[in-house]
N, C-alpha and C. Protein backbone atom coordinates (compact mmCIF):
# COMPACT_ATOMS: atom_id res chain seq x y z
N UNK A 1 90.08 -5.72 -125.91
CA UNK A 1 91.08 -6.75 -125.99
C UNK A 1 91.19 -7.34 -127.39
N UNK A 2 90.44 -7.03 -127.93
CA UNK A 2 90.38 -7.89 -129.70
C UNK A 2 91.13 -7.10 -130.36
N UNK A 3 91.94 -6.36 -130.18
CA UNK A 3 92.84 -5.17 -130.50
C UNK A 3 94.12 -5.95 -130.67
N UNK A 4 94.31 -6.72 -129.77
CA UNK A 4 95.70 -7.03 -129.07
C UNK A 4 95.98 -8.50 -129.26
N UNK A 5 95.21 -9.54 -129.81
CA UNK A 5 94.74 -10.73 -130.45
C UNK A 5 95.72 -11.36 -129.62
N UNK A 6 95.65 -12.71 -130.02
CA UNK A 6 96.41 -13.70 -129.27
C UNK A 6 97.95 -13.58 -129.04
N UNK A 7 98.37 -12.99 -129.62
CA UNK A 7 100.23 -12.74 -129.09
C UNK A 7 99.93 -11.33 -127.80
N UNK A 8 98.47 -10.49 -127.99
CA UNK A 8 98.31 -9.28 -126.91
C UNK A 8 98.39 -10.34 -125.52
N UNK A 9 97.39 -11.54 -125.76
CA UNK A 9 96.66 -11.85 -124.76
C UNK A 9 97.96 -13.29 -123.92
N UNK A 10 98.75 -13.54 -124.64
CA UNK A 10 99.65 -13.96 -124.32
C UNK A 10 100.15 -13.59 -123.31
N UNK A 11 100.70 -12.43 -123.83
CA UNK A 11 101.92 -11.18 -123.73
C UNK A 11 101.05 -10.64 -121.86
N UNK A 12 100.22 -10.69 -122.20
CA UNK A 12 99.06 -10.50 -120.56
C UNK A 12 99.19 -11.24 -119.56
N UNK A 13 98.83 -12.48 -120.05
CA UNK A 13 98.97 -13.66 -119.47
C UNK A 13 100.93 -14.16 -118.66
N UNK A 14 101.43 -13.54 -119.48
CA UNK A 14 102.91 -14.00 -118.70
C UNK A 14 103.19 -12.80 -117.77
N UNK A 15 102.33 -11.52 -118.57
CA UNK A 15 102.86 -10.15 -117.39
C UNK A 15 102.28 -10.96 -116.27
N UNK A 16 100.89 -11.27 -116.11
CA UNK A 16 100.02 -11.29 -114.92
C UNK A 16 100.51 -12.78 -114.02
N UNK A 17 101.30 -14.15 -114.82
CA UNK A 17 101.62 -15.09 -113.82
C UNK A 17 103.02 -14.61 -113.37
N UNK A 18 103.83 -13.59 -114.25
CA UNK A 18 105.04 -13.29 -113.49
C UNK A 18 104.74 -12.37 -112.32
N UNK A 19 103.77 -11.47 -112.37
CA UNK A 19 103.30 -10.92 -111.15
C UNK A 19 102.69 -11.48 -110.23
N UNK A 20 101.82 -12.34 -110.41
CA UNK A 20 101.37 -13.19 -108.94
C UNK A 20 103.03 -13.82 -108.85
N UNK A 21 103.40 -14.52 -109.09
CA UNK A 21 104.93 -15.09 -108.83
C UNK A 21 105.72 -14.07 -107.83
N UNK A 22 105.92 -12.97 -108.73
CA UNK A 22 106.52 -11.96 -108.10
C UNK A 22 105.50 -11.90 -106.33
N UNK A 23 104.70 -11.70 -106.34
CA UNK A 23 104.01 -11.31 -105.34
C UNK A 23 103.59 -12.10 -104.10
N UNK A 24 103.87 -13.67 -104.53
CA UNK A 24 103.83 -14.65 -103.77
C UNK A 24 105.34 -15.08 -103.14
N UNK A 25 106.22 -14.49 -104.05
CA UNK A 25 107.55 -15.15 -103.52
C UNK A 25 108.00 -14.05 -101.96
N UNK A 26 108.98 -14.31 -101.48
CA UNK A 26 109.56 -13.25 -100.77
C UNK A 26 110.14 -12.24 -100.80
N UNK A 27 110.27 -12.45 -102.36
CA UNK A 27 111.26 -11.08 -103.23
C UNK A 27 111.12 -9.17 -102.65
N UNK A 28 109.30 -9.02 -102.22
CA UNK A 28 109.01 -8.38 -102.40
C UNK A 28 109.50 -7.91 -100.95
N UNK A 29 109.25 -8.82 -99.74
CA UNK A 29 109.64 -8.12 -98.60
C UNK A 29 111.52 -8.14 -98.47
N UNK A 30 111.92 -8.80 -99.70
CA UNK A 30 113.59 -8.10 -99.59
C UNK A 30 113.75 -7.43 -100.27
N UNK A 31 113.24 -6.79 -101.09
CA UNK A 31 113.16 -5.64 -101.91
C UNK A 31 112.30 -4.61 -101.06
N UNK A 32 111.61 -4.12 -100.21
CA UNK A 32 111.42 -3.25 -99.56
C UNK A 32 112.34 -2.97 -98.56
N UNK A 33 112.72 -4.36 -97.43
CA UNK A 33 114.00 -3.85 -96.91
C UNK A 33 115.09 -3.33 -97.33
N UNK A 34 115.49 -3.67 -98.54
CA UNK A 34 116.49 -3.11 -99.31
C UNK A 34 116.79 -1.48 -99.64
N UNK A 35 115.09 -1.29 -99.89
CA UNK A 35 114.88 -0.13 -100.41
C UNK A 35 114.97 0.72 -99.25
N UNK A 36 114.07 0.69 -97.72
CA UNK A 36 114.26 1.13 -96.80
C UNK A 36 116.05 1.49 -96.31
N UNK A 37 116.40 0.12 -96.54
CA UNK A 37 117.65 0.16 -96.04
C UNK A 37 118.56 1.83 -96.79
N UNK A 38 118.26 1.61 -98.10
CA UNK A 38 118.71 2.86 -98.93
C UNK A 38 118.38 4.30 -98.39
N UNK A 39 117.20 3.99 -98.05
CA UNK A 39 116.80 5.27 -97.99
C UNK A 39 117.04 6.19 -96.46
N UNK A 40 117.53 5.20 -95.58
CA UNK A 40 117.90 5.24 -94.03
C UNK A 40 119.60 5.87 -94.28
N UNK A 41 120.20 4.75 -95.14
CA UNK A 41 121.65 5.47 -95.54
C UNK A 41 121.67 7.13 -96.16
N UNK A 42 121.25 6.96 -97.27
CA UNK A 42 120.89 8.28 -97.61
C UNK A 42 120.57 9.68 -97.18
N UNK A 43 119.18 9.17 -96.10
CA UNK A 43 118.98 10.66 -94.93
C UNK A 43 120.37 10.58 -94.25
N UNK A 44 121.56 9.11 -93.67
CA UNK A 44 122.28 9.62 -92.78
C UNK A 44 123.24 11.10 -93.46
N UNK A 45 123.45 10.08 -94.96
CA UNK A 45 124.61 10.63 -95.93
C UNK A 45 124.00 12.23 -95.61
N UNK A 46 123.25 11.97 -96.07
CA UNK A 46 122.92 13.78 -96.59
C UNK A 46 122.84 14.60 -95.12
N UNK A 47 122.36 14.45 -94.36
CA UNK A 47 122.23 14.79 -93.39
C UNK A 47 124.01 15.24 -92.86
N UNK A 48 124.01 14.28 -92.65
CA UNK A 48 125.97 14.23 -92.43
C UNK A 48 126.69 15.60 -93.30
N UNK A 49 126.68 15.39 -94.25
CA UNK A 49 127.17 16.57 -95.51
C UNK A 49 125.72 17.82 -95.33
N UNK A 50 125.13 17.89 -94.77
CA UNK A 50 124.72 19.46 -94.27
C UNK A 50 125.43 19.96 -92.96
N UNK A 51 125.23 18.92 -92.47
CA UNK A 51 125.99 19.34 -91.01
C UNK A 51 127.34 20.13 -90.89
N UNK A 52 128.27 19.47 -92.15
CA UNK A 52 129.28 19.79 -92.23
C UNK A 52 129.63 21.35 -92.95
N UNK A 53 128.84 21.10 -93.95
CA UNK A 53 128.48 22.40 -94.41
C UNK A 53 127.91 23.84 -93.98
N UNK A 54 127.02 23.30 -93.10
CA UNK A 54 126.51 24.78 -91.67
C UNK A 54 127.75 24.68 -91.25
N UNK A 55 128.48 23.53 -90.36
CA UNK A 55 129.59 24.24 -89.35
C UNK A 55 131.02 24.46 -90.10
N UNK A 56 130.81 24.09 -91.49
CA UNK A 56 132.53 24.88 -91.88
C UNK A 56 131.96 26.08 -92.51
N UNK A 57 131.08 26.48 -92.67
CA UNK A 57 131.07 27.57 -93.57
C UNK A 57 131.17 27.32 -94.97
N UNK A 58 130.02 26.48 -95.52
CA UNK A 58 129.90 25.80 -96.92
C UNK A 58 129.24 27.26 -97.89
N UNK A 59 129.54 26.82 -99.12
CA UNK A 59 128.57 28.40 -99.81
C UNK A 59 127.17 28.20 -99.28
N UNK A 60 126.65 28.98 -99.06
CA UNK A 60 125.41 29.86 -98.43
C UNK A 60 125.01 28.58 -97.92
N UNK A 61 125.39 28.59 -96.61
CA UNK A 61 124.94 27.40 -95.62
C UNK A 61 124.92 28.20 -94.66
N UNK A 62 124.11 27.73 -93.69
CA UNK A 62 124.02 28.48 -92.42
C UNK A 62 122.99 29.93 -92.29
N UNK A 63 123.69 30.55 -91.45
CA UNK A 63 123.22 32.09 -91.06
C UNK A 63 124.24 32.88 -92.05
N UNK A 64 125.02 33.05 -92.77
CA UNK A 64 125.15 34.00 -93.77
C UNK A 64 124.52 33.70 -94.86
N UNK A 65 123.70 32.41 -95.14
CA UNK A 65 122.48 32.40 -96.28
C UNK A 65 121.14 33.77 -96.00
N UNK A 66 121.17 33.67 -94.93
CA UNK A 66 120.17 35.07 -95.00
C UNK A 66 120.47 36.73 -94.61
């Protein structure tokens, strides 16, 4: 740490109270729902656009891929 002298140890000190902050507030469990939420849309999206792609006959989708 004597590397990083008092503007290092500062610079530490605000990462580490903005992270307890961060970690105490609620931010974190609406930012995981959020993220979940994304990622629930996403499998539908994609999912949706394969489907469509096996049954119209998308390039090498389906059983003429093999």
């Amino acid at each position: 740490m004597e590397k990083f002298g008092a503007a290092g140890l500062i610079l530490f000190a605000a990462f580490l109270l903005a992270t307890g902050l961060v970690l105490r507030w609620d931010l974190i469990d609406w930012l995981i729902d959020a993220v979940g939420f994304l990622f629930i849309a996403a499998g539908l999206i994609t999912g949706a656009v394969g489907l469509i792609r096996l049954f119209t006959g998308g390039r090498k989708g389906g059983a003429e891929a093999f």
